[in-house]
N, C-alpha and C. Protein backbone atom coordinates (compact mmCIF):
# COMPACT_ATOMS: atom_id res chain seq x y z
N UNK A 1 -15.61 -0.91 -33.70
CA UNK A 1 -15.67 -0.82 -32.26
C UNK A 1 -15.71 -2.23 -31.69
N UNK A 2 -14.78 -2.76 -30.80
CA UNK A 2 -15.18 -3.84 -30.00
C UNK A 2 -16.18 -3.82 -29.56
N UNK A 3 -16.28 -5.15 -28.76
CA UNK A 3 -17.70 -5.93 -28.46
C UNK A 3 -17.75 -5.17 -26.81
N UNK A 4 -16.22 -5.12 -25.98
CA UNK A 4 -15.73 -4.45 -24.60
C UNK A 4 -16.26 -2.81 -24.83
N UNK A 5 -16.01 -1.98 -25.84
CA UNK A 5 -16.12 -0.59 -26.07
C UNK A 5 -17.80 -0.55 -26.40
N UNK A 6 -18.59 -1.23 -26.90
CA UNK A 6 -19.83 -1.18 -27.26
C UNK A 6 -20.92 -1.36 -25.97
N UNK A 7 -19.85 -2.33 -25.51
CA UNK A 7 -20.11 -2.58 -23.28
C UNK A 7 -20.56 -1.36 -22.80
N UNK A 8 -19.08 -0.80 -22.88
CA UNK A 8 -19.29 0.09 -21.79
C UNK A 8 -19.74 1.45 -22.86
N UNK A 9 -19.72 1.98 -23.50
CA UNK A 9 -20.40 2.86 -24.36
C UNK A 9 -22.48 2.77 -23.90
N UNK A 10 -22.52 1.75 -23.91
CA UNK A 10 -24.07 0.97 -23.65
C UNK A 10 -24.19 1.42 -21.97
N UNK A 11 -23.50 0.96 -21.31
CA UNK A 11 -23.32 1.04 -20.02
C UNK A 11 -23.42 2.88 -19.61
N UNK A 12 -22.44 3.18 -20.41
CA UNK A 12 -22.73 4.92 -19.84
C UNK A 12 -24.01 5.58 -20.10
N UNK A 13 -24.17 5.19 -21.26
CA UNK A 13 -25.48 5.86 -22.19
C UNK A 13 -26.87 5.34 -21.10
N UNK A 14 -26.63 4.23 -20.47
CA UNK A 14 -27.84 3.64 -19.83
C UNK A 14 -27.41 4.38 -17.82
N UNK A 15 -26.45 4.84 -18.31
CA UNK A 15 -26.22 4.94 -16.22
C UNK A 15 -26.83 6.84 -16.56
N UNK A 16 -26.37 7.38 -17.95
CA UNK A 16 -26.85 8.83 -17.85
C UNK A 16 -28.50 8.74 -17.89
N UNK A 17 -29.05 8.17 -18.95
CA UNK A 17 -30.47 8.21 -18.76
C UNK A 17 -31.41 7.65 -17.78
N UNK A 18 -30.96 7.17 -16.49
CA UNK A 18 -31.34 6.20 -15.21
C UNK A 18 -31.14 7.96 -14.81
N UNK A 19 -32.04 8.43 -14.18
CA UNK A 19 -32.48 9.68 -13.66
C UNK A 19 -32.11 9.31 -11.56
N UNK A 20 -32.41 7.72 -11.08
CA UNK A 20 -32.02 7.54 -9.93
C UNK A 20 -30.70 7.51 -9.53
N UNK A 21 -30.08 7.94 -8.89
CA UNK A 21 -29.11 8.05 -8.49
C UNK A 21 -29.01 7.17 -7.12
N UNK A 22 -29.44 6.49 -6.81
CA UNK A 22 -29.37 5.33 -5.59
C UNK A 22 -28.30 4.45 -5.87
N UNK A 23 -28.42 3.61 -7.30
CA UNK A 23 -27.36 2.70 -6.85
C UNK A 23 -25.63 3.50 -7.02
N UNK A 24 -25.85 4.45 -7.71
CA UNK A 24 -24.62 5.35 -7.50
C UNK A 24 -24.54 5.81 -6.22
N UNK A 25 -25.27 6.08 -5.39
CA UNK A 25 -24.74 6.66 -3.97
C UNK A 25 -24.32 5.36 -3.31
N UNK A 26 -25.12 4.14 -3.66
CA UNK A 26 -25.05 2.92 -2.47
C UNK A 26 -23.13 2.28 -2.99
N UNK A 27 -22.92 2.63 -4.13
CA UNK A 27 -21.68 1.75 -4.58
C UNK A 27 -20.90 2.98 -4.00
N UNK A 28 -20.68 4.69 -3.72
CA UNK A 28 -19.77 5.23 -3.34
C UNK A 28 -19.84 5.14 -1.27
N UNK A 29 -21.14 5.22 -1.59
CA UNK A 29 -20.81 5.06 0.01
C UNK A 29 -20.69 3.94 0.76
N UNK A 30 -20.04 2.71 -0.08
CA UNK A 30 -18.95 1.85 0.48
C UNK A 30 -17.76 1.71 0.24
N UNK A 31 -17.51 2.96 -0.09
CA UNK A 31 -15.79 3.15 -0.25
C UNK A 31 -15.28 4.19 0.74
N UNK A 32 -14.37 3.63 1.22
CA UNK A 32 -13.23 4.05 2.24
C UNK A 32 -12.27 4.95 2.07
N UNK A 33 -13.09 5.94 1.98
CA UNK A 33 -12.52 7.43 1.72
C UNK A 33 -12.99 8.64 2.62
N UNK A 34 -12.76 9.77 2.68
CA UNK A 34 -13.00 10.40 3.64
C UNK A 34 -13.87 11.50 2.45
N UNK A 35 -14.13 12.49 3.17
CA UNK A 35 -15.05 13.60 2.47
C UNK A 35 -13.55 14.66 1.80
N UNK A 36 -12.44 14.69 2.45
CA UNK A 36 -11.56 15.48 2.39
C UNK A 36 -10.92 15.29 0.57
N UNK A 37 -11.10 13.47 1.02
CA UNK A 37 -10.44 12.85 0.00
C UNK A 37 -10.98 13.27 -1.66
N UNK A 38 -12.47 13.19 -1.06
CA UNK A 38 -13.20 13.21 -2.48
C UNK A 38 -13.07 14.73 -2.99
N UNK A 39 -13.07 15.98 -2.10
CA UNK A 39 -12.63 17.47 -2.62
C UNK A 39 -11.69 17.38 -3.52
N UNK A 40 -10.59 16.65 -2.66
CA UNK A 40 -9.34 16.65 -3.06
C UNK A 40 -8.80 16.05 -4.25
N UNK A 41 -9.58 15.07 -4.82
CA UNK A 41 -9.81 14.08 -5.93
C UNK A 41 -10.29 15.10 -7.02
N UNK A 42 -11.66 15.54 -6.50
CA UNK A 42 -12.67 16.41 -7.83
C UNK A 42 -11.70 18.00 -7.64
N UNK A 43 -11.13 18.51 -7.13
CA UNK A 43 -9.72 19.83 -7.34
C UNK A 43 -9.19 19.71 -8.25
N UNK A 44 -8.30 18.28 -7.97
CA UNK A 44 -7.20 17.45 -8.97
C UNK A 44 -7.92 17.62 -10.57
N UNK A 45 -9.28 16.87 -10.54
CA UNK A 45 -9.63 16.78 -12.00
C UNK A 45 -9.88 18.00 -12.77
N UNK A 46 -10.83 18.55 -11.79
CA UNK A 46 -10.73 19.94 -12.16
C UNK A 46 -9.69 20.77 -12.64
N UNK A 47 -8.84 21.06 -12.10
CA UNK A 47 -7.42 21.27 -12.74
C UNK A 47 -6.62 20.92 -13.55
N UNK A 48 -6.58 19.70 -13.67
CA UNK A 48 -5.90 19.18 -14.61
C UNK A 48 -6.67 18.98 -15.79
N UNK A 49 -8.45 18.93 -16.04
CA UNK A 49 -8.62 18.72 -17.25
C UNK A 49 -8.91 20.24 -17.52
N UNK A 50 -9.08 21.28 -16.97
CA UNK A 50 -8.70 22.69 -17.56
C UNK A 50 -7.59 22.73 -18.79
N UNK A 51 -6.54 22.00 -17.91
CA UNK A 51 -5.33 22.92 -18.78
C UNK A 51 -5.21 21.88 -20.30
N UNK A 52 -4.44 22.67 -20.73
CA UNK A 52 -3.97 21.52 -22.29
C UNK A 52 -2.88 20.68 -22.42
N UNK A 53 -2.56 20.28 -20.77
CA UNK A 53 -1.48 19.08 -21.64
C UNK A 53 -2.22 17.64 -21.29
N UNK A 54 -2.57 17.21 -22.25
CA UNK A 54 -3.20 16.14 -22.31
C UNK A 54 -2.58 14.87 -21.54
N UNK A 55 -1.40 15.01 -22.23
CA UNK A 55 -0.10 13.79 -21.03
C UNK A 55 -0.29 13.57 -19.72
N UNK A 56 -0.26 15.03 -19.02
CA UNK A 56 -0.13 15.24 -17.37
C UNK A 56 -1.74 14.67 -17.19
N UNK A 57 -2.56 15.51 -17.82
CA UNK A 57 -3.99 14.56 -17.27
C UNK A 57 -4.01 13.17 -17.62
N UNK A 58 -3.55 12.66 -18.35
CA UNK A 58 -3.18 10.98 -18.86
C UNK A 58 -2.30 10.09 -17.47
N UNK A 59 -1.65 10.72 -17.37
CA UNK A 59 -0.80 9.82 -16.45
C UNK A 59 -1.40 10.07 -15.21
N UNK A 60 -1.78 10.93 -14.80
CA UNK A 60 -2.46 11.52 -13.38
C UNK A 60 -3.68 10.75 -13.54
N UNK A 61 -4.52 10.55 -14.44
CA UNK A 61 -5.28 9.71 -14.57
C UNK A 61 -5.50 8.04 -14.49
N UNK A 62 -4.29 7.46 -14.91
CA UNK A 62 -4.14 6.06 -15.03
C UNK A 62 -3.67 5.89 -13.48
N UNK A 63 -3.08 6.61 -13.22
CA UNK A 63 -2.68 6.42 -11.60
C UNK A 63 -3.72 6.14 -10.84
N UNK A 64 -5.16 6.08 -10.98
CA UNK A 64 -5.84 5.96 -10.30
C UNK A 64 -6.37 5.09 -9.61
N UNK A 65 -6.72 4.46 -8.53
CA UNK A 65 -7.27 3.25 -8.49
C UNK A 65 -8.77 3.29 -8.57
N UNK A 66 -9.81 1.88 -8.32
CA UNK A 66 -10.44 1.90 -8.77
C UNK A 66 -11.79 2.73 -8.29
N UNK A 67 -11.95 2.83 -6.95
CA UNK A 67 -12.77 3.63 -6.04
C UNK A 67 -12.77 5.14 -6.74
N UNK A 68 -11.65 5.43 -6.46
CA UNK A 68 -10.99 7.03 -7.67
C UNK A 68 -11.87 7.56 -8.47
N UNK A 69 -11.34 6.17 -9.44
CA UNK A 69 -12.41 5.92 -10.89
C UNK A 69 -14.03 5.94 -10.48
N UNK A 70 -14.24 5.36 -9.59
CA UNK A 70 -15.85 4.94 -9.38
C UNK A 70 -16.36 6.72 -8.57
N UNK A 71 -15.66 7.02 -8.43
CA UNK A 71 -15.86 8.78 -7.90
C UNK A 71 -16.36 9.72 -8.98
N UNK A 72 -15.11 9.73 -9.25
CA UNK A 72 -15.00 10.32 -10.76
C UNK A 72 -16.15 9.77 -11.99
N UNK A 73 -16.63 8.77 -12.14
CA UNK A 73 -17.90 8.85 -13.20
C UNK A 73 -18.91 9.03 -12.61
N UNK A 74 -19.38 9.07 -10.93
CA UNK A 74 -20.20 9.02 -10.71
C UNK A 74 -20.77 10.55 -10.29
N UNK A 75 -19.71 11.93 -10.16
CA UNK A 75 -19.41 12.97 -10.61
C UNK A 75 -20.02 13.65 -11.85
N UNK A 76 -19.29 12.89 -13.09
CA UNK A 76 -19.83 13.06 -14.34
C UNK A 76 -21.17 12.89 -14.34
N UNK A 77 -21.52 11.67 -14.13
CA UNK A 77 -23.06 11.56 -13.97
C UNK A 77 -24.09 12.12 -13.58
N UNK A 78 -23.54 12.61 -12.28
CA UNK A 78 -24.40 13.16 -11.54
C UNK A 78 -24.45 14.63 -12.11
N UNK A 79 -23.19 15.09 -12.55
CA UNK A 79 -22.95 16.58 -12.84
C UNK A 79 -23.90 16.48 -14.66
N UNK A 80 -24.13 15.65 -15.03
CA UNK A 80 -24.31 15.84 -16.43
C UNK A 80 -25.97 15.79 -16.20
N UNK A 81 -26.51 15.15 -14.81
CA UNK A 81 -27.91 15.15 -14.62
C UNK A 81 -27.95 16.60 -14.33
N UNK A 82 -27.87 17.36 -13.30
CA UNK A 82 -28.13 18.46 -13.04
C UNK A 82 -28.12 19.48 -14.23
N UNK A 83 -27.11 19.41 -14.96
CA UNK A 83 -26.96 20.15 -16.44
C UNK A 83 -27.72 20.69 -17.20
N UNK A 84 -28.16 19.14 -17.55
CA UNK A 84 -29.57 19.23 -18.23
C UNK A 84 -30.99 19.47 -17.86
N UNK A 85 -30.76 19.11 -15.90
CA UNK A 85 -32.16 19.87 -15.52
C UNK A 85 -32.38 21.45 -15.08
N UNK A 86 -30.90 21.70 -15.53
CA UNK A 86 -30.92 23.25 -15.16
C UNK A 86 -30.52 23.68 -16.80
N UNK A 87 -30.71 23.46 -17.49
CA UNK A 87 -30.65 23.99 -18.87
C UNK A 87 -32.38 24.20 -19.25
């Protein structure tokens, strides 16, 4: 494993067990997006990582810019906290 993959591997593992969710709200809610946008974003993923072609979610994915991206893990995050406090 690189020294970059061990980064951010470290980085996720430490943003899931951080139970606050503040600096995740303070970094999305300075992005310049609308509420419509973000439905419309978490639909997309939703859908596309349902199905099995791995490609279409690949390329639909890299297309993303970076705000997108910063949506989308902070989603995961948040969705993987609730998970486990409702398990």
């Amino acid at each position: 494993m690189t020294e970059q993959n061990q980064h951010l591997d470290n980085s996720v593992i430490a943003t899931l067990k951080n139970k606050d969710h503040s600096s995740l709200s303070e970094k999305l809610d300075g992005l310049a997006c609308t509420h419509s946008d973000i439905i419309e974003l978490l639909a997309q993923y939703q859908a596309l990582s349902e199905q099995d072609d791995d490609d279409k979610f690949d390329n639909w994915y890299d297309g993303l810019c970076q705000s997108q991206l910063d949506v989308l893990k902070a989603f995961e995050v948040i969705r993987a906290h609730f998970e486990q406090e409702y398990q």
